[in-house]
N, C-alpha and C. Protein backbone atom coordinates (compact mmCIF):
# COMPACT_ATOMS: atom_id res chain seq x y z
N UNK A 1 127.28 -65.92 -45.75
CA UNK A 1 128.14 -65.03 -46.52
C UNK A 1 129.28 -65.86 -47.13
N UNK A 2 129.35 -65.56 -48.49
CA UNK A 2 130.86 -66.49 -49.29
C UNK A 2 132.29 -65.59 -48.95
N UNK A 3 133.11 -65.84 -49.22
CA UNK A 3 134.16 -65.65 -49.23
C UNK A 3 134.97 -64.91 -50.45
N UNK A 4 135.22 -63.97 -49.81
CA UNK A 4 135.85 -63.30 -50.77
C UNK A 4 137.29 -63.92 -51.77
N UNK A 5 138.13 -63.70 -52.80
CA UNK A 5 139.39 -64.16 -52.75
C UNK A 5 140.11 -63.01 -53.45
N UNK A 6 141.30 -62.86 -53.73
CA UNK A 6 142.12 -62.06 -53.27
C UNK A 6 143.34 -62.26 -54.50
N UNK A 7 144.25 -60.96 -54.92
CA UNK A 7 145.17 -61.69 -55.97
C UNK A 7 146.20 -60.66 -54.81
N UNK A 8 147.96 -61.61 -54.56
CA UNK A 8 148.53 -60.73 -53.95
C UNK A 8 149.70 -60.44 -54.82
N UNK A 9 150.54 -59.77 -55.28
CA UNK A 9 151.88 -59.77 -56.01
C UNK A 9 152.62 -59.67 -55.61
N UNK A 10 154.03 -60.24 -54.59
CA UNK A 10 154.68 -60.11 -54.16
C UNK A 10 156.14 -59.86 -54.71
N UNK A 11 156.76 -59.15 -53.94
CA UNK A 11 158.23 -59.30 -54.34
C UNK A 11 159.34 -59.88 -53.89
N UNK A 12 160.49 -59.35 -53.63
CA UNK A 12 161.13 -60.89 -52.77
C UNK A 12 160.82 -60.94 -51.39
N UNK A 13 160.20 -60.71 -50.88
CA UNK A 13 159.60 -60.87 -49.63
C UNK A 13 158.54 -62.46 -49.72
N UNK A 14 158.81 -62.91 -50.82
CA UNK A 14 157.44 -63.57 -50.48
C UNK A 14 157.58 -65.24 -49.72
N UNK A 15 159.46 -65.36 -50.02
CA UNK A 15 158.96 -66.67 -49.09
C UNK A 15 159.32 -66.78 -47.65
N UNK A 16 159.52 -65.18 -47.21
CA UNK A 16 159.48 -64.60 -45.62
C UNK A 16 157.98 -64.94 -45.18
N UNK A 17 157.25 -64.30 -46.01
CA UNK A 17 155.87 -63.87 -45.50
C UNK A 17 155.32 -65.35 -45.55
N UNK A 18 155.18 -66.11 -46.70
CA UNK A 18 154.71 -67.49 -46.95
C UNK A 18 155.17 -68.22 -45.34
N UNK A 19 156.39 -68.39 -45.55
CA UNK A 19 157.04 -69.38 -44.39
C UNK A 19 156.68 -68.85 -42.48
N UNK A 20 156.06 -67.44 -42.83
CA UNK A 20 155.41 -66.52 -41.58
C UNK A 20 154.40 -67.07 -41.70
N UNK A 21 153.79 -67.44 -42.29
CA UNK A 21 152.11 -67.24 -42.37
C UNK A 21 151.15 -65.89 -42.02
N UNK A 22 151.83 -64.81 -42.79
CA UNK A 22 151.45 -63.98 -42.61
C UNK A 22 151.59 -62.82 -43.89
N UNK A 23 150.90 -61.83 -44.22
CA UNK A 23 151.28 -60.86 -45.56
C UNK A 23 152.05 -59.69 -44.74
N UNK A 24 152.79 -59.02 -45.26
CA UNK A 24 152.97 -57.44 -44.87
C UNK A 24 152.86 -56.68 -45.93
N UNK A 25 152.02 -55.12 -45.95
CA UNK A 25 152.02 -54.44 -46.99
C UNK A 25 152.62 -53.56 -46.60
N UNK A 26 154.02 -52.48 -46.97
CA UNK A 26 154.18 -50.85 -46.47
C UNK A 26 153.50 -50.13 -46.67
N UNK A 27 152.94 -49.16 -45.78
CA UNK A 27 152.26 -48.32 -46.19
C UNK A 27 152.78 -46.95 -47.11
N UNK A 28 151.74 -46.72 -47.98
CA UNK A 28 152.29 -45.88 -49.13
C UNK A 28 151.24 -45.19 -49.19
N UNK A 29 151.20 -43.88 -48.74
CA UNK A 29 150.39 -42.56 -48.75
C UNK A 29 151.03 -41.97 -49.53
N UNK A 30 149.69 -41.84 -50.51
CA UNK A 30 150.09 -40.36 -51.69
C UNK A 30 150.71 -39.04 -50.87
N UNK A 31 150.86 -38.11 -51.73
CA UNK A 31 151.50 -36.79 -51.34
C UNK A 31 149.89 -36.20 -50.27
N UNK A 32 149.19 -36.24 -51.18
CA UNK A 32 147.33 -35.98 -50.48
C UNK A 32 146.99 -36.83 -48.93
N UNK A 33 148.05 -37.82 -48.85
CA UNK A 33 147.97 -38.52 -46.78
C UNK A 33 146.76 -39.51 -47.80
N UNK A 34 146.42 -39.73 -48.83
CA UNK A 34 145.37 -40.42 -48.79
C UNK A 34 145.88 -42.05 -48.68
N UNK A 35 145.26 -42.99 -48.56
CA UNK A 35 146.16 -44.35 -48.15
C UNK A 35 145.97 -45.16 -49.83
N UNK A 36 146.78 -45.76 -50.02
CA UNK A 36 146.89 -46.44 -51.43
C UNK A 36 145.80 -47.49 -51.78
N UNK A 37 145.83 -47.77 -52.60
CA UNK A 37 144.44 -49.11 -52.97
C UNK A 37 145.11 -50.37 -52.12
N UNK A 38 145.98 -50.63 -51.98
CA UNK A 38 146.69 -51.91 -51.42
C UNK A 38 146.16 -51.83 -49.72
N UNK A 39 145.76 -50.54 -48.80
CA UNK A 39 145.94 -50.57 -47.83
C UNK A 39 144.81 -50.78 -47.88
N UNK A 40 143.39 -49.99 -48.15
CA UNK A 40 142.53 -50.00 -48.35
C UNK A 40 141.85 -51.30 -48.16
N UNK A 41 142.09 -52.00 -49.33
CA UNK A 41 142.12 -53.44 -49.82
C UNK A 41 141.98 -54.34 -48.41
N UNK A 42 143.18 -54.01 -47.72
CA UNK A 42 143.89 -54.78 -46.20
C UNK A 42 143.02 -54.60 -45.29
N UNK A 43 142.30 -54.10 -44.90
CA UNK A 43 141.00 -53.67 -44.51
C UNK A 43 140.10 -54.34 -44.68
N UNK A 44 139.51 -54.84 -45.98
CA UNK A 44 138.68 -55.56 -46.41
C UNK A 44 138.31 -57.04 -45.98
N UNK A 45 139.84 -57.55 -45.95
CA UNK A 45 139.69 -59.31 -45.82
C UNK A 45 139.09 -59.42 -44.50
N UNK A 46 138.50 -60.48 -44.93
CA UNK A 46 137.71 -61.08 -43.62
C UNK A 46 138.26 -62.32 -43.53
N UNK A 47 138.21 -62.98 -42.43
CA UNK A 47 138.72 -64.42 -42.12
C UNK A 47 137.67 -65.58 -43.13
N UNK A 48 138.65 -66.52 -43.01
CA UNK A 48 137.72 -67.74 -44.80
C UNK A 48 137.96 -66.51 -45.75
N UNK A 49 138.99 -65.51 -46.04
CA UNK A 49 138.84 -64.95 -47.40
C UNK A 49 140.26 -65.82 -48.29
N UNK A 50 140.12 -66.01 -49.88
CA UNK A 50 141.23 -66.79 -50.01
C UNK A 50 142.29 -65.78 -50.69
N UNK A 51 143.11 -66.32 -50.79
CA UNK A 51 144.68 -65.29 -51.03
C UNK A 51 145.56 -66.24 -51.83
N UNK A 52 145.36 -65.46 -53.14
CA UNK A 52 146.52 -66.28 -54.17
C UNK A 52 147.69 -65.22 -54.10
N UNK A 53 148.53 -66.11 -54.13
CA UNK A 53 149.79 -65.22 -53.81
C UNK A 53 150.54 -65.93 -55.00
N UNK A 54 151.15 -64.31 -55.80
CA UNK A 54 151.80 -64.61 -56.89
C UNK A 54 152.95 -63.67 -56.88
N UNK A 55 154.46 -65.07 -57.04
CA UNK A 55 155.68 -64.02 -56.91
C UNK A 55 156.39 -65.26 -58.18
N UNK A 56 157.14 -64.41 -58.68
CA UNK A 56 158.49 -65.18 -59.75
C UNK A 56 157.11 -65.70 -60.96
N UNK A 57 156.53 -65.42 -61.40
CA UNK A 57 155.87 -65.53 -62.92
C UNK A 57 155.02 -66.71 -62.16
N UNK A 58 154.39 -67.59 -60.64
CA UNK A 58 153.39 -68.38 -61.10
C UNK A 58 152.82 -67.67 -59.52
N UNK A 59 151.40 -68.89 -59.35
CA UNK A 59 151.17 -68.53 -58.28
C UNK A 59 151.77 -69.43 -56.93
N UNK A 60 152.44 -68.95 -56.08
CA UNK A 60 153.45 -69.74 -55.25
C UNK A 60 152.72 -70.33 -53.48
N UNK A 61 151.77 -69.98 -53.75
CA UNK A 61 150.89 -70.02 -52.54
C UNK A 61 149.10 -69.75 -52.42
N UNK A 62 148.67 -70.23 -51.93
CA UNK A 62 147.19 -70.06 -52.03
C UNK A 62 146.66 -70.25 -50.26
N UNK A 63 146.51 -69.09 -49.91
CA UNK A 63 146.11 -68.71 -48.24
C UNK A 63 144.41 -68.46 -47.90
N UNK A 64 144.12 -68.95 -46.78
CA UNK A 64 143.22 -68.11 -45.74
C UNK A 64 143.19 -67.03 -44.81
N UNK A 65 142.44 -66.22 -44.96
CA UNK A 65 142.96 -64.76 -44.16
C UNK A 65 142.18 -65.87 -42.82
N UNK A 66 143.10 -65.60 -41.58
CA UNK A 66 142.30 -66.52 -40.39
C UNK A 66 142.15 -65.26 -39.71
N UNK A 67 142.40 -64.19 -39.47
CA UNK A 67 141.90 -62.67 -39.03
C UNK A 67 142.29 -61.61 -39.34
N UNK A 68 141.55 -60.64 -38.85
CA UNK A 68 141.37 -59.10 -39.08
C UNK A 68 142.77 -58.27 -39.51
N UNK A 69 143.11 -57.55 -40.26
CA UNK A 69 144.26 -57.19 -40.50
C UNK A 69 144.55 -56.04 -39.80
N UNK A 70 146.21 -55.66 -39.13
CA UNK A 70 146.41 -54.78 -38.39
C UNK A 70 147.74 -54.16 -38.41
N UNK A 71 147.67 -52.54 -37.90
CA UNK A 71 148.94 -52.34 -38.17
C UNK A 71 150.45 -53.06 -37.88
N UNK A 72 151.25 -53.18 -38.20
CA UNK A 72 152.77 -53.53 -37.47
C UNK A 72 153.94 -53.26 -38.25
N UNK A 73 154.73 -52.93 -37.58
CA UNK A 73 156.13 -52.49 -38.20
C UNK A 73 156.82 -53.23 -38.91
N UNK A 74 157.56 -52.89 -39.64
CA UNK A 74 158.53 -53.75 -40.83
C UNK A 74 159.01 -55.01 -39.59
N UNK A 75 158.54 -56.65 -40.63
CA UNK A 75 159.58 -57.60 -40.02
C UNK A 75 160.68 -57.25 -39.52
N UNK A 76 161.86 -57.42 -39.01
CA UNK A 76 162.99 -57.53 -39.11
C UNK A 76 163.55 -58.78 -39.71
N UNK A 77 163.01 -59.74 -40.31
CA UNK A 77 163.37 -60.76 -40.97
C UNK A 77 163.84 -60.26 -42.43
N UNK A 78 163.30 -59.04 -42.76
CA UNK A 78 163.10 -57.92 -44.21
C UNK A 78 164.34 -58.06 -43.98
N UNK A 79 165.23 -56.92 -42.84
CA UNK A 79 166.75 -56.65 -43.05
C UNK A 79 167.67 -57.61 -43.98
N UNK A 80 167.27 -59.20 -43.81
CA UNK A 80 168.65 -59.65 -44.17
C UNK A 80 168.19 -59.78 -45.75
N UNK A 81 167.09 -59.50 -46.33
CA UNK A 81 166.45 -59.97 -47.85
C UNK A 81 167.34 -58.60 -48.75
């Protein structure tokens, strides 16, 4: 099986998450509870999937998903951004 790859758009979060080695998405349920394309998506990656990560007009990072994606609560590293 190949490897999937991935476009991410970040906002200023991104050289938290970069320097984490890790993504965070919030979750954003329509009014309908249905879950957004972004969460959906998060679900998908499989480990060897690649991840261009694009924040400030280029791409600032280029990742491997190394596992399964899962829920967790806002960083607290977020607060001070």
């Amino acid at each position: 099986m190949s490897a999937s790859f991935w476009w991410v758009n970040h906002s200023h979060t991104f050289r938290t998450e970069i320097e984490g080695s890790y993504l965070w998405f919030a979750s954003k349920t329509h009014k309908s509870k249905a879950r957004s394309e972004s969460e959906k998506n998060t679900q998908k990656l499989l480990p060897g999937d690649v991840i261009f990560s694009f924040a400030q007009g280029e791409i600032g990072a280029i990742g491997v998903v190394v596992g399964a994606a899962r829920e967790a609560a806002k960083p607290r590293e977020f607060d001070s951004i």
